[in-house]
Protein backbone atom coordinates (compact mmCIF):
# COMPACT_ATOMS: atom_id res chain seq x y z
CA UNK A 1 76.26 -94.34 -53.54
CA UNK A 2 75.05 -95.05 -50.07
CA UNK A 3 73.73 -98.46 -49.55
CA UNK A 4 70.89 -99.51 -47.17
CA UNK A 5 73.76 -101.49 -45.28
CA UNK A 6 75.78 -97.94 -45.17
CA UNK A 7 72.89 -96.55 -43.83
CA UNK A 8 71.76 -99.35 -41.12
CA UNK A 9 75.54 -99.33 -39.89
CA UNK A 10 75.50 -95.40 -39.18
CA UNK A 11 71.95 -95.60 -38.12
CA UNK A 12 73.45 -98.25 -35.06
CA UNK A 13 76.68 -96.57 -34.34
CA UNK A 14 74.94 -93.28 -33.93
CA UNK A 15 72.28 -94.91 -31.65
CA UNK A 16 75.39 -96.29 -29.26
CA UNK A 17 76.78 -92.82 -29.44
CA UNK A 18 73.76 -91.57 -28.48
CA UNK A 19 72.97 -93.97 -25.12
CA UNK A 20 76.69 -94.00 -24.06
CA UNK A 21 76.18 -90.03 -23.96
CA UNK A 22 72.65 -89.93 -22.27
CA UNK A 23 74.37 -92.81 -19.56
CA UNK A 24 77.06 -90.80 -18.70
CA UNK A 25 75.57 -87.34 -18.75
CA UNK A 26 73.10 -88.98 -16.49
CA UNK A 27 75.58 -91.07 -14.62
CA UNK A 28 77.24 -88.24 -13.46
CA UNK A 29 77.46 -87.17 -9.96
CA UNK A 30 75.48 -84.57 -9.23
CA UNK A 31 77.25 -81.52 -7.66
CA UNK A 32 79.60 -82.00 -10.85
CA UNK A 33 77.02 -81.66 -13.30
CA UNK A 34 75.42 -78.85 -11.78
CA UNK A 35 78.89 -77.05 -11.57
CA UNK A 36 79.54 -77.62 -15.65
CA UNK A 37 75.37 -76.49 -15.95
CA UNK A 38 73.82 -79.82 -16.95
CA UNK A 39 70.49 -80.91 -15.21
CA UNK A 40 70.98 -84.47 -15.37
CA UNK A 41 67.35 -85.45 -15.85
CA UNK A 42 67.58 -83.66 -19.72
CA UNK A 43 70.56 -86.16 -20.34
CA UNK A 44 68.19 -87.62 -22.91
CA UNK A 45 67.77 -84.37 -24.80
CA UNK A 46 71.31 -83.52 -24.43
CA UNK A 47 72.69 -86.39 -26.07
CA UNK A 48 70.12 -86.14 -28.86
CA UNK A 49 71.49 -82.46 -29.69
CA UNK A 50 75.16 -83.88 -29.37
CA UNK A 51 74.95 -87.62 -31.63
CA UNK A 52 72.08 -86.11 -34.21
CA UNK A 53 72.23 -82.16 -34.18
CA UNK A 54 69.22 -79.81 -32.88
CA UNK A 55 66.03 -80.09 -34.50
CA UNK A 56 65.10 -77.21 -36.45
């Protein structure tokens, strides 16, 4: 069984996943993330879809 603890402790270690991805993504020099396809300004979004999955 899951405990509210569990839960709280995934909850935070997603949430650093999650803002060490959108820093980086938007961290990232610009002629290199336009040559892997990335418009840094939807770093936010991006890192959403990567730590939590795409919203249905």
């Amino acid at each position: 069984m899951i405990t509210v603890i569990d839960m709280l402790k995934t909850a935070a270690a997603n949430y650093a996943r999650y803002r060490q991805t959108r820093d980086e993504i938007a961290n990232l020099p610009l002629d290199v993330a336009l040559d892997l396809g990335i418009y840094p300004g939807d770093a936010e979004r991006i890192a959403r879809e990567a730590v939590y999955g795409k919203a249905a």
